[in-house]
C-alpha atoms as a PDB file:
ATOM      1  CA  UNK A   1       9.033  -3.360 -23.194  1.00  0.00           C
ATOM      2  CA  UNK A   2       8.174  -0.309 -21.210  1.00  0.00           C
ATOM      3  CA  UNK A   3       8.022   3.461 -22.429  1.00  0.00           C
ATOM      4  CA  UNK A   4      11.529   4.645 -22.496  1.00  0.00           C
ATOM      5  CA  UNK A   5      12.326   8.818 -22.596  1.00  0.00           C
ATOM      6  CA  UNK A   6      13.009   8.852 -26.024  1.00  0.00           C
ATOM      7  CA  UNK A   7       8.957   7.698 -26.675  1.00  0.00           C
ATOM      8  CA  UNK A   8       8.131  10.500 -24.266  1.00  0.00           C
ATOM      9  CA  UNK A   9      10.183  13.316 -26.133  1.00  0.00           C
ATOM     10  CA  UNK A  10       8.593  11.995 -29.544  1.00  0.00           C
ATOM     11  CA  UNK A  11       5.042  12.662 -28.383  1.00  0.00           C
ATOM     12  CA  UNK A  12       6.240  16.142 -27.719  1.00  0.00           C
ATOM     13  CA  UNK A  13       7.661  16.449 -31.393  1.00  0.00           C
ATOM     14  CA  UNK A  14       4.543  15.387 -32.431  1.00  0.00           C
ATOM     15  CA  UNK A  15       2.070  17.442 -30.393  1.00  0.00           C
ATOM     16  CA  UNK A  16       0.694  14.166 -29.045  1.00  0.00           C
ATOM     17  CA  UNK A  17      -0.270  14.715 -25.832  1.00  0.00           C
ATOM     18  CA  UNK A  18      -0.464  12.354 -22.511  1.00  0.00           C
ATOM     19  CA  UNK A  19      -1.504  11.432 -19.106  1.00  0.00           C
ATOM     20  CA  UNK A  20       0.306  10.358 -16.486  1.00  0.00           C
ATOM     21  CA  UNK A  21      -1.023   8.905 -13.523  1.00  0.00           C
ATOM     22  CA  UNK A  22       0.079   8.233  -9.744  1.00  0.00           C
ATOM     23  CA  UNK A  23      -0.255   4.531  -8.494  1.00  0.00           C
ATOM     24  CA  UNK A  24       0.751   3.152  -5.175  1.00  0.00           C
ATOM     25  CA  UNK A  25      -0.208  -0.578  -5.035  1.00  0.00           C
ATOM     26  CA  UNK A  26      -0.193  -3.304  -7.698  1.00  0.00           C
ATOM     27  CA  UNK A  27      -3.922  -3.442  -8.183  1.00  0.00           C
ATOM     28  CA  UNK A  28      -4.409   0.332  -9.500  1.00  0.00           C
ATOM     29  CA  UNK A  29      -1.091   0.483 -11.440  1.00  0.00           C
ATOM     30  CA  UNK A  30      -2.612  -2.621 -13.351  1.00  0.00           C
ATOM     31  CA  UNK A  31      -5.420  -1.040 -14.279  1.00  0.00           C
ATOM     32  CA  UNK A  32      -3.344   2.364 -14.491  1.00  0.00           C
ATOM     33  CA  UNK A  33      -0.960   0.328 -17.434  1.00  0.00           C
ATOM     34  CA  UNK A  34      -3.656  -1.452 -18.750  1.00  0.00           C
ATOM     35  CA  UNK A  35      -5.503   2.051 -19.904  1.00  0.00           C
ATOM     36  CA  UNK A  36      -2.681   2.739 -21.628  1.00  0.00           C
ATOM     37  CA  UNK A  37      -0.946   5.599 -19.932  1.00  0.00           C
ATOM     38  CA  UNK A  38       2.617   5.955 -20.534  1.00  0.00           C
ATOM     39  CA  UNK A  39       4.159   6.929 -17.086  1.00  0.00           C
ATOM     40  CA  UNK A  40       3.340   6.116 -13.754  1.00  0.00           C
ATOM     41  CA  UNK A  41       4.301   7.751 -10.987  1.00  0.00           C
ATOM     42  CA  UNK A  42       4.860   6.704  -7.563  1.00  0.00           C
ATOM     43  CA  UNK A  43       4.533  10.094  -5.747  1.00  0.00           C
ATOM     44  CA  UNK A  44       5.351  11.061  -2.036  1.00  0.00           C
ATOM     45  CA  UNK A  45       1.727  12.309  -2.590  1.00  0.00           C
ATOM     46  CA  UNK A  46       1.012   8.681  -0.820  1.00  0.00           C
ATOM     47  CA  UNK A  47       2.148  10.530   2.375  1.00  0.00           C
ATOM     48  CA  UNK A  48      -1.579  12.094   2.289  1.00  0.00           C
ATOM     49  CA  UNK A  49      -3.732   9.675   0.333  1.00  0.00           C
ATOM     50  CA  UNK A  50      -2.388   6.193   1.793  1.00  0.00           C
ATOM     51  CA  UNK A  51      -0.609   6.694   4.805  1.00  0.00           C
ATOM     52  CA  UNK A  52      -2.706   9.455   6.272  1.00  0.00           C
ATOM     53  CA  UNK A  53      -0.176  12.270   6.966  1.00  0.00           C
ATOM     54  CA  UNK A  54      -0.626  16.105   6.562  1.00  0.00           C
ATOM     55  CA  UNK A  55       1.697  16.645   4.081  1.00  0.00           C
ATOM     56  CA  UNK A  56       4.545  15.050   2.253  1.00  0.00           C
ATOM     57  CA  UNK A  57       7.206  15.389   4.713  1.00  0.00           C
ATOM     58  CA  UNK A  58       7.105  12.506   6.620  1.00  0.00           C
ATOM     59  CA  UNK A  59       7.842  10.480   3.743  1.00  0.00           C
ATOM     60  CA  UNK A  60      10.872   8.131   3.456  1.00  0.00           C
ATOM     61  CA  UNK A  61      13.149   6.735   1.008  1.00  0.00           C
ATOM     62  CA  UNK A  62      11.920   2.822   2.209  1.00  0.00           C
ATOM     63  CA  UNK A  63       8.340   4.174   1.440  1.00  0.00           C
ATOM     64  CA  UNK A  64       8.901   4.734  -1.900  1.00  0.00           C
ATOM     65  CA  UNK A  65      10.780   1.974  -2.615  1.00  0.00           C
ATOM     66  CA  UNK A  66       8.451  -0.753  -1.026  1.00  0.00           C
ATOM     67  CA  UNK A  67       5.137   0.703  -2.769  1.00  0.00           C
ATOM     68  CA  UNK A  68       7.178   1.198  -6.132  1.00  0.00           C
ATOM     69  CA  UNK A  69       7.991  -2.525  -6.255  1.00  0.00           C
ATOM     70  CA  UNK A  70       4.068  -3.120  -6.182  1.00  0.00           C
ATOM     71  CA  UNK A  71       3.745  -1.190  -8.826  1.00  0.00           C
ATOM     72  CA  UNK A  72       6.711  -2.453 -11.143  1.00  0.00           C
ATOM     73  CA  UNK A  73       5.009  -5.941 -10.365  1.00  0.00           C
ATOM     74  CA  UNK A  74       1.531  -4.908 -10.854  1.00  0.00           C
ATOM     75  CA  UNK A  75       2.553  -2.887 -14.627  1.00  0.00           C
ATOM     76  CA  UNK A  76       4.185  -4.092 -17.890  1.00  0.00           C
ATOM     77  CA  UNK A  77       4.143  -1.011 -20.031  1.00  0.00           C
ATOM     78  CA  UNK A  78       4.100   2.307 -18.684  1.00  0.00           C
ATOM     79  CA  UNK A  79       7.445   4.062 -17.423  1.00  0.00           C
ATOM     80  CA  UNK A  80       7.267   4.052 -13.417  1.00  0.00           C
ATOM     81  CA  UNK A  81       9.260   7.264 -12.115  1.00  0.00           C
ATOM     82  CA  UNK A  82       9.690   7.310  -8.077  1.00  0.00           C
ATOM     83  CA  UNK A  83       9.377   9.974  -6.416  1.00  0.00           C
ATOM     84  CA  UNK A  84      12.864  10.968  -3.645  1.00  0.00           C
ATOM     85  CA  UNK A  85      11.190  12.228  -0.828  1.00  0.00           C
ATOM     86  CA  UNK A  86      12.159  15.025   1.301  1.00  0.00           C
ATOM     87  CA  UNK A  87      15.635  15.389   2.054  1.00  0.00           C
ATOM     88  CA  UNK A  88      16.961  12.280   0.403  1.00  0.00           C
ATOM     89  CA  UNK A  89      18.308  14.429  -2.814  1.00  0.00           C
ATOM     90  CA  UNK A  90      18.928  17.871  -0.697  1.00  0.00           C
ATOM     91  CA  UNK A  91      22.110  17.577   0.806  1.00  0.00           C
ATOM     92  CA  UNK A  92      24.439  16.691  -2.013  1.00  0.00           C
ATOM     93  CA  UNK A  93      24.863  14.880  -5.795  1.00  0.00           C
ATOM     94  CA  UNK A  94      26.047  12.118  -4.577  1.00  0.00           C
ATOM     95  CA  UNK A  95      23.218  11.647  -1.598  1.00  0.00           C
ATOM     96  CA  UNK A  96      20.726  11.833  -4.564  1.00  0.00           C
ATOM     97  CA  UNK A  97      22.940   9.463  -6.930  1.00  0.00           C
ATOM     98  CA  UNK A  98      22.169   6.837  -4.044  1.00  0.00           C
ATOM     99  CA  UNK A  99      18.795   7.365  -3.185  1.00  0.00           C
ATOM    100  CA  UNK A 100      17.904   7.455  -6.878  1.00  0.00           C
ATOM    101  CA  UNK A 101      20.063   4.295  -7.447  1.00  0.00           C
ATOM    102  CA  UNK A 102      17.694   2.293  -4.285  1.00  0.00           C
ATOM    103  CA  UNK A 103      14.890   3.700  -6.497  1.00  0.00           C
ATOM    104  CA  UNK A 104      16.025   1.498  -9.232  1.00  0.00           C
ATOM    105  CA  UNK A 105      17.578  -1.387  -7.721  1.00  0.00           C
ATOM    106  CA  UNK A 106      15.528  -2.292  -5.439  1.00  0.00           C
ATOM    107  CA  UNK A 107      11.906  -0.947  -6.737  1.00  0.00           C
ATOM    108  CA  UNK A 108      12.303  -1.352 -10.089  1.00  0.00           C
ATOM    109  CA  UNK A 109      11.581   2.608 -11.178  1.00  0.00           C
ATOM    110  CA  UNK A 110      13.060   3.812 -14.732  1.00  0.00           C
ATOM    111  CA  UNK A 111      13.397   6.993 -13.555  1.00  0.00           C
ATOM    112  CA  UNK A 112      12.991   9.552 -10.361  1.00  0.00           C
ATOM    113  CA  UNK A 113      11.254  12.499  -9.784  1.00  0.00           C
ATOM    114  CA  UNK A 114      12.775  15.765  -7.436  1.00  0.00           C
ATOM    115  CA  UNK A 115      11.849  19.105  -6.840  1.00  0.00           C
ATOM    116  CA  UNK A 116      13.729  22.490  -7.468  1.00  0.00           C
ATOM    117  CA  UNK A 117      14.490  24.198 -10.274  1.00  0.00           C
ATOM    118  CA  UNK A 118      17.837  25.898 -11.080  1.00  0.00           C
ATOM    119  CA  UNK A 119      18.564  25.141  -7.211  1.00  0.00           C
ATOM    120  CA  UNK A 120      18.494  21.687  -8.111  1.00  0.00           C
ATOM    121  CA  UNK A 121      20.298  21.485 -11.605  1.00  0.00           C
ATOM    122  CA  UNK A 122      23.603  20.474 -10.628  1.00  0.00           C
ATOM    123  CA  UNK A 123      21.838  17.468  -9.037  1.00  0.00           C
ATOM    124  CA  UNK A 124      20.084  16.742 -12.225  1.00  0.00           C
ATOM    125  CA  UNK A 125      22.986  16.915 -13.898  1.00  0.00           C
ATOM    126  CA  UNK A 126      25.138  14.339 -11.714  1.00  0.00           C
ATOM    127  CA  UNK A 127      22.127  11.962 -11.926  1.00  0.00           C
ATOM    128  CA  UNK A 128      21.581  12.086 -15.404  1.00  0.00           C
ATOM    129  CA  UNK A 129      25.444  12.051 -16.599  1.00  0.00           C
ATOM    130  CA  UNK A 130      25.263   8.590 -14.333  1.00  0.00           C
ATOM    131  CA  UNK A 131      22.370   7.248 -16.765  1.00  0.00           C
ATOM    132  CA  UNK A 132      19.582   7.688 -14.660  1.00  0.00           C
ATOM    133  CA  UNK A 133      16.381   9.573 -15.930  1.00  0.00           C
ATOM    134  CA  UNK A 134      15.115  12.597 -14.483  1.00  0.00           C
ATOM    135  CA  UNK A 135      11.844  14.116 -14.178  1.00  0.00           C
ATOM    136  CA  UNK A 136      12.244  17.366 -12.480  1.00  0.00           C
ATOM    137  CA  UNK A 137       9.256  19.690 -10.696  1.00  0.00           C
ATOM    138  CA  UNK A 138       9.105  23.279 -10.417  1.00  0.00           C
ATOM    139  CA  UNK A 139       6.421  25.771  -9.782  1.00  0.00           C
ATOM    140  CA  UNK A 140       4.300  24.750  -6.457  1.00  0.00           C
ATOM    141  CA  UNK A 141       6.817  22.177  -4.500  1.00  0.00           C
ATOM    142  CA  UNK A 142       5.181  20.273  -2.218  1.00  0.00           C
ATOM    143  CA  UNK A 143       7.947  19.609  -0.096  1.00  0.00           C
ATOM    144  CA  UNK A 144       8.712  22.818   0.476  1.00  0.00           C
ATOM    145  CA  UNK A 145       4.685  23.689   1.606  1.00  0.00           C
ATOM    146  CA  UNK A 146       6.119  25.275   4.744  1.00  0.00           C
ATOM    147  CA  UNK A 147       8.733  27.886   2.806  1.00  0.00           C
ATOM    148  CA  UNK A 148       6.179  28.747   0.205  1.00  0.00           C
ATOM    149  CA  UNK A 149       3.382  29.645   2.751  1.00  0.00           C
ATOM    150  CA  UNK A 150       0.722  26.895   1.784  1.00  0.00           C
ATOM    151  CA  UNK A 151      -0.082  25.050  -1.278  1.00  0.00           C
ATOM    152  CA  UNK A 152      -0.422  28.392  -3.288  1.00  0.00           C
ATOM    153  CA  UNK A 153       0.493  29.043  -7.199  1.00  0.00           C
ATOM    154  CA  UNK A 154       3.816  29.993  -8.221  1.00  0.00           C
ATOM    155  CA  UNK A 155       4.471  32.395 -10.727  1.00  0.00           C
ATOM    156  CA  UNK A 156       1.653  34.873 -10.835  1.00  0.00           C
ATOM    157  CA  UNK A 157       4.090  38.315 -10.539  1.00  0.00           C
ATOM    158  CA  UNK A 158       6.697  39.282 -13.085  1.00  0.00           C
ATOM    159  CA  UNK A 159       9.322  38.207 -10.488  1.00  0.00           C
ATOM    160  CA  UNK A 160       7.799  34.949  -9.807  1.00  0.00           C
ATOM    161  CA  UNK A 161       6.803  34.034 -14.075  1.00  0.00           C
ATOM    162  CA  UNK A 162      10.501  34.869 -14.204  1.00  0.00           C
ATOM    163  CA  UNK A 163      11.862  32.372 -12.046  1.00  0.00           C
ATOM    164  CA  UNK A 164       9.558  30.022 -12.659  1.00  0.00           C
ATOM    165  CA  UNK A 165      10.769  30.156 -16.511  1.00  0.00           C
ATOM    166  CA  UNK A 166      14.452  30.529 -15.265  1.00  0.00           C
ATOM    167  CA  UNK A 167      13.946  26.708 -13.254  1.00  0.00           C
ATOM    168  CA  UNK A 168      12.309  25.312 -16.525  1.00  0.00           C
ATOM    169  CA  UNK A 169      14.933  26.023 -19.017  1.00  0.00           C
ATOM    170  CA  UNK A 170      17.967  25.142 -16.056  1.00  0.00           C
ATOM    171  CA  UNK A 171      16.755  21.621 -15.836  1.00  0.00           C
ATOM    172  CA  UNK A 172      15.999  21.269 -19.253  1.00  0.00           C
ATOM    173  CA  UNK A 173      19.908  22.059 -19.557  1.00  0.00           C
ATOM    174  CA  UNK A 174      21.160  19.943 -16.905  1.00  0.00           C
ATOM    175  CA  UNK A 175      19.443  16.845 -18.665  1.00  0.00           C
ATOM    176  CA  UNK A 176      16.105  15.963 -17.066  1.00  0.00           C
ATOM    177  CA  UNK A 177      13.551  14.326 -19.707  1.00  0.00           C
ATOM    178  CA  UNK A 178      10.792  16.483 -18.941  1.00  0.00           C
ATOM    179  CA  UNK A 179       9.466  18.590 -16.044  1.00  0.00           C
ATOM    180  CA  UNK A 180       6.299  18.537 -13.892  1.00  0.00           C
ATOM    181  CA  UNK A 181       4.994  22.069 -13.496  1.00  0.00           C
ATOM    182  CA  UNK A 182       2.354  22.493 -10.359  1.00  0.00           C
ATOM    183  CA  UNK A 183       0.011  25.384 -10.114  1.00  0.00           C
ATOM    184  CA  UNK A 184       1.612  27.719 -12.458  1.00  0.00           C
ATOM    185  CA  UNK A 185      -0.769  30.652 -14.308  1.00  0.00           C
ATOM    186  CA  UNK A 186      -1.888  28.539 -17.518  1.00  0.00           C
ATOM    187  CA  UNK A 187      -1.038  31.501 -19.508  1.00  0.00           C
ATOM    188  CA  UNK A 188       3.069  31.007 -18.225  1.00  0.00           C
ATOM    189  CA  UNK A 189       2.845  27.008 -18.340  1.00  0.00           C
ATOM    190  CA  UNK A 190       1.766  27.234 -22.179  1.00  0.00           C
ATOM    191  CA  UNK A 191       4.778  30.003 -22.540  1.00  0.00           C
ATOM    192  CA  UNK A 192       7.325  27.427 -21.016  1.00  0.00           C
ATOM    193  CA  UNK A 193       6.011  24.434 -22.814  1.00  0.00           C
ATOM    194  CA  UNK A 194       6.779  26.639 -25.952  1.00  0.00           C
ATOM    195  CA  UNK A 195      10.197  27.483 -25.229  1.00  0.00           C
ATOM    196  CA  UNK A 196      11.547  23.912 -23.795  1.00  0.00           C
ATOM    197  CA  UNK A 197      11.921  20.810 -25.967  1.00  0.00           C
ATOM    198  CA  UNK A 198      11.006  18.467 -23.100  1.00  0.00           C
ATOM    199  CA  UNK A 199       7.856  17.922 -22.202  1.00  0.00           C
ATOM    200  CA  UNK A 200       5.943  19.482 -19.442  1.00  0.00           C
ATOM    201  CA  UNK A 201       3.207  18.398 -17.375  1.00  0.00           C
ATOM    202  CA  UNK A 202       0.844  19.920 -15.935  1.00  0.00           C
ATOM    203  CA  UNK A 203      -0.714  19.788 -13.199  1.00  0.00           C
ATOM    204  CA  UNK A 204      -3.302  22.539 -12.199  1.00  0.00           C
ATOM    205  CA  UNK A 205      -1.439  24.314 -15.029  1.00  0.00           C
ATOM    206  CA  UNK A 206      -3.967  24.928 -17.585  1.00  0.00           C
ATOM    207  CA  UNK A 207      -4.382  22.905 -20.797  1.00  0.00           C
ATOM    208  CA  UNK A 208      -1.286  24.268 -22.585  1.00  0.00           C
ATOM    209  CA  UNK A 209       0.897  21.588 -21.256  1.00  0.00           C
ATOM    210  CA  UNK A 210       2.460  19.224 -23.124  1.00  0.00           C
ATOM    211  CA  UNK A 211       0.906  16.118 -21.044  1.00  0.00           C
ATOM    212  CA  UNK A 212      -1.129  15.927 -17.691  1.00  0.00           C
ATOM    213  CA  UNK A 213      -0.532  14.719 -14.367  1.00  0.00           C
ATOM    214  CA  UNK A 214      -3.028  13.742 -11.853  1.00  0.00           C
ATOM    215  CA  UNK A 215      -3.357  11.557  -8.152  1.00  0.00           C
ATOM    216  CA  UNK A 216      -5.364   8.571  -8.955  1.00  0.00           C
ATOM    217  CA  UNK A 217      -7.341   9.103  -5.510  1.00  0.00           C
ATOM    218  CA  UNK A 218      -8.722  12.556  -7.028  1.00  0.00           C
ATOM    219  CA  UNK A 219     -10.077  11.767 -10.528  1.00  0.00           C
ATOM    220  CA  UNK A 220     -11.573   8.380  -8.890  1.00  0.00           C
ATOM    221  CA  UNK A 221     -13.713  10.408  -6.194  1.00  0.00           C
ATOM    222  CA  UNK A 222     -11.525   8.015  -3.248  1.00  0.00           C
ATOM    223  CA  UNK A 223     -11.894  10.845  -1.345  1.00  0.00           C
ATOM    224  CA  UNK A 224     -15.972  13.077  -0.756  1.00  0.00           C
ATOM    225  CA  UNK A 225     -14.125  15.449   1.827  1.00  0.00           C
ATOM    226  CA  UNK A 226     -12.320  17.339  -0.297  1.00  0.00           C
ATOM    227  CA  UNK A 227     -11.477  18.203  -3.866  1.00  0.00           C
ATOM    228  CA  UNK A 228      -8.488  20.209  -4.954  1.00  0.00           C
ATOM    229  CA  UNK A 229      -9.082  23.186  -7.869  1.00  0.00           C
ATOM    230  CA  UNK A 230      -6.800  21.096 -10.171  1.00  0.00           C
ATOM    231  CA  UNK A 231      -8.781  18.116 -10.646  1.00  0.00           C
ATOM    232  CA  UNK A 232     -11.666  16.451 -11.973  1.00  0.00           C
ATOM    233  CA  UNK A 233     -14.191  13.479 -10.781  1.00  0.00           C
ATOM    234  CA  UNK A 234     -14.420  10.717 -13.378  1.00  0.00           C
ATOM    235  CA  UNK A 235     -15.785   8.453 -11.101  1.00  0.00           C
ATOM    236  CA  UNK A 236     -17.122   8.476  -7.507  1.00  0.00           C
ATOM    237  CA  UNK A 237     -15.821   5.177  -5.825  1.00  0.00           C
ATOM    238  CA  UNK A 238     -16.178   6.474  -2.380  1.00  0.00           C
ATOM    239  CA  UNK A 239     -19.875   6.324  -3.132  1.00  0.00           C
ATOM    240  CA  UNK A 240     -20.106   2.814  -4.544  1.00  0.00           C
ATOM    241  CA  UNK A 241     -17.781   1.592  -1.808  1.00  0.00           C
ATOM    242  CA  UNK A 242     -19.476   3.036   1.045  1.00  0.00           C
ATOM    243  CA  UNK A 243     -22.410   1.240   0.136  1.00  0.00           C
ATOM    244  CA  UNK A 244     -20.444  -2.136  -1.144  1.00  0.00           C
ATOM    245  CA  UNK A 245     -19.591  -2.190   2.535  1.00  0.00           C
ATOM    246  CA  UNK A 246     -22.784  -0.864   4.126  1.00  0.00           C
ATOM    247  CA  UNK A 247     -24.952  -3.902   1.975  1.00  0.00           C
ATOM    248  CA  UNK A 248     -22.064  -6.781   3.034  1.00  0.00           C
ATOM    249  CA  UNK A 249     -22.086  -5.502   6.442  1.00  0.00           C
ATOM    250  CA  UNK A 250     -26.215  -6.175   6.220  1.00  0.00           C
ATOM    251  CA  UNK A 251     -26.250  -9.725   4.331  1.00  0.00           C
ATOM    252  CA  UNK A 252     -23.367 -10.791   6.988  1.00  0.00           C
ATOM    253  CA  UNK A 253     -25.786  -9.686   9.400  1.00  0.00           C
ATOM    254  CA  UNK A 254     -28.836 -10.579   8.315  1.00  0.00           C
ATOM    255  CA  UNK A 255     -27.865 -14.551   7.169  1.00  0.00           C
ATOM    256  CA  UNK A 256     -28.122 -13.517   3.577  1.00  0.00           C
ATOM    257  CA  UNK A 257     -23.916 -13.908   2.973  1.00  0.00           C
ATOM    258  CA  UNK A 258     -22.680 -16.139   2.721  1.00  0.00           C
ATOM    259  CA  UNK A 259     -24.660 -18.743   1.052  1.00  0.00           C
ATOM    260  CA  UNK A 260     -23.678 -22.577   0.201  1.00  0.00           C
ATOM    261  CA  UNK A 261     -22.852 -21.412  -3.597  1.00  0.00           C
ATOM    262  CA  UNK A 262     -20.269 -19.151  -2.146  1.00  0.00           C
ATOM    263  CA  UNK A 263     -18.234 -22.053  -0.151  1.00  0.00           C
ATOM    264  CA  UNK A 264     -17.189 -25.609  -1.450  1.00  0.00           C
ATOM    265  CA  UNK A 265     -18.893 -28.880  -0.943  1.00  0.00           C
ATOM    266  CA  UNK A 266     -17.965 -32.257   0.983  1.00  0.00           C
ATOM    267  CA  UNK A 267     -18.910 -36.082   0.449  1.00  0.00           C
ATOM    268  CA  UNK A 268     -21.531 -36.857   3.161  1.00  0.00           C
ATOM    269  CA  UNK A 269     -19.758 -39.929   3.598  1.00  0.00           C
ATOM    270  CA  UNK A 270     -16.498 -38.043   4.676  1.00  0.00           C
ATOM    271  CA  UNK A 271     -18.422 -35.807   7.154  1.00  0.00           C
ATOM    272  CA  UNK A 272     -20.473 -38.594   8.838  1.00  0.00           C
ATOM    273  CA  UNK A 273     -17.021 -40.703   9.313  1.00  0.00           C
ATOM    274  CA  UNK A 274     -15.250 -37.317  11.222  1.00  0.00           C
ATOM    275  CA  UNK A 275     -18.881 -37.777  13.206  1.00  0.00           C
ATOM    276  CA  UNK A 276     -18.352 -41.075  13.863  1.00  0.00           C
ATOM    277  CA  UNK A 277     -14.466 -40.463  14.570  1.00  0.00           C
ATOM    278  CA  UNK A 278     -15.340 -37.393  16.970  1.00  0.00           C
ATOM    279  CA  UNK A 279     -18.838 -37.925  18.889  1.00  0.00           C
ATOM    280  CA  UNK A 280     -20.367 -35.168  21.021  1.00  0.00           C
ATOM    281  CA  UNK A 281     -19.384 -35.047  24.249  1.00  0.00           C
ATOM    282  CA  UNK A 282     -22.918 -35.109  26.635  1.00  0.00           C
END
């Protein structure tokens, strides 16, 4: 049985608070489940960390929905949420009904994830009147990097804290189960997670946040070129793979891998009959 909405809005009751994690493949959303976080989510973040794009942009439905079938098959607990990409939830209720429906047939997601706050509520509210779970995403939008200027915190002027806290309590009202809030002052995010009774989650947010969201890529150190504000290293496995690779590219080279104990053995009898079957040619 996998974490259903209802288990994520009692942790908020109960001040218990959470990770989430991304996952893209079935290997790391094994390990993701088996460390006992409650929601994974496939985000359009693989646009940068697997498929090697700029940004998230270039992301498409098909995308989503092929990497969050590994995970559904790699994961038996947690909650997966898919992320819509760009413009498949933009140009009306009923485009995002669809592409949140794909989400679910055909990857196997419990819920999606979109962007926009009071913009987006109607949306929200379509979706979730049609029994599908909604995670919602205000503050910094990735998707909309090129309207906001850069990847930049949202919020920070009276103005901005204002709409920022308008978009939080419009898709708590319009039914999504909790709300991911990106790069907003921690001093706001703890204000919103205050006033809503879903739960937010951070992400470089501060530690006032109901739960936590993070790309696996960044707290596993995948990645030595660059490390966003947000995040922390738990691990450095661009290190230990880099030299992984560098020591089998040596023993391959060298004679020392592989050995006889690393292959499977053969009746001398068989071999000399193939001999005797297939002589060299002189």
């Amino acid at each position: 049985m996998r974490v259903t909405t209802s288990q994520i809005h009692a942790m908020k009751r109960e001040g218990k608070r959470f990770a989430a994690l991304t996952a893209y493949d079935v290997v790391t959303a094994k390990l993701v489940d088996e460390a006992g976080i409650p929601i994974i989510l496939v985000g359009d973040s693989l646009g940068m960390v697997v498929l090697g794009y700029d940004n998230t942009i270039p992301v498409t439905l098909d995308d989503i929905i092929h990497h969050t079938r590994a995970v559904t098959r790699g994961s038996q607990q947690a909650m997966i949420v898919a992320d819509l990409p760009f413009m498949t939830y933009h140009q009306s209720p009923e485009q995002a009904l669809e592409s949140a429906a794909r989400c679910m047939r055909e990857g196997g997601a419990q819920a999606v994830k979109l962007e926009g706050g009071r913009v987006m509520a109607p949306t929200i509210q379509r979706l979730t009147e049609s029994g599908i779970a909604v995670m919602a995403h205000i503050g910094l939008t990735p998707q909309s990097v090129n309207q906001l200027g850069g990847f930049k915190a949202q919020g920070k002027t009276s103005e901005q804290a204002t709409r920022v806290m308008e978009d939080a309590l419009a898709v708590q009202a319009a039914g999504a189960f909790s709300v991911v809030l990106e790069c907003v002052p921690a001093a706001l995010a703890s204000l919103i997670t205050d006033r809503l009774r879903i739960p937010t989650i951070g992400i470089g947010s501060g530690p006032g946040c109901d739960a936590e969201i993070q790309v696996i890529s960044d707290i596993l150190g995948w990645f030595t070129d660059f490390k966003p504000k947000h995040t922390k290293r738990f691990a450095q496995l661009a290190d230990d793979a880099k030299r992984a690779i560098e020591q089998y590219n040596a023993d391959v080279s060298e004679g020392a891998f592989p050995t006889l104990d690393h292959g499977f053995t053969i009746d001398e009898e068989v071999v000399r009959d193939v001999e005797t079957a297939f002589p060299q040619e002189r």
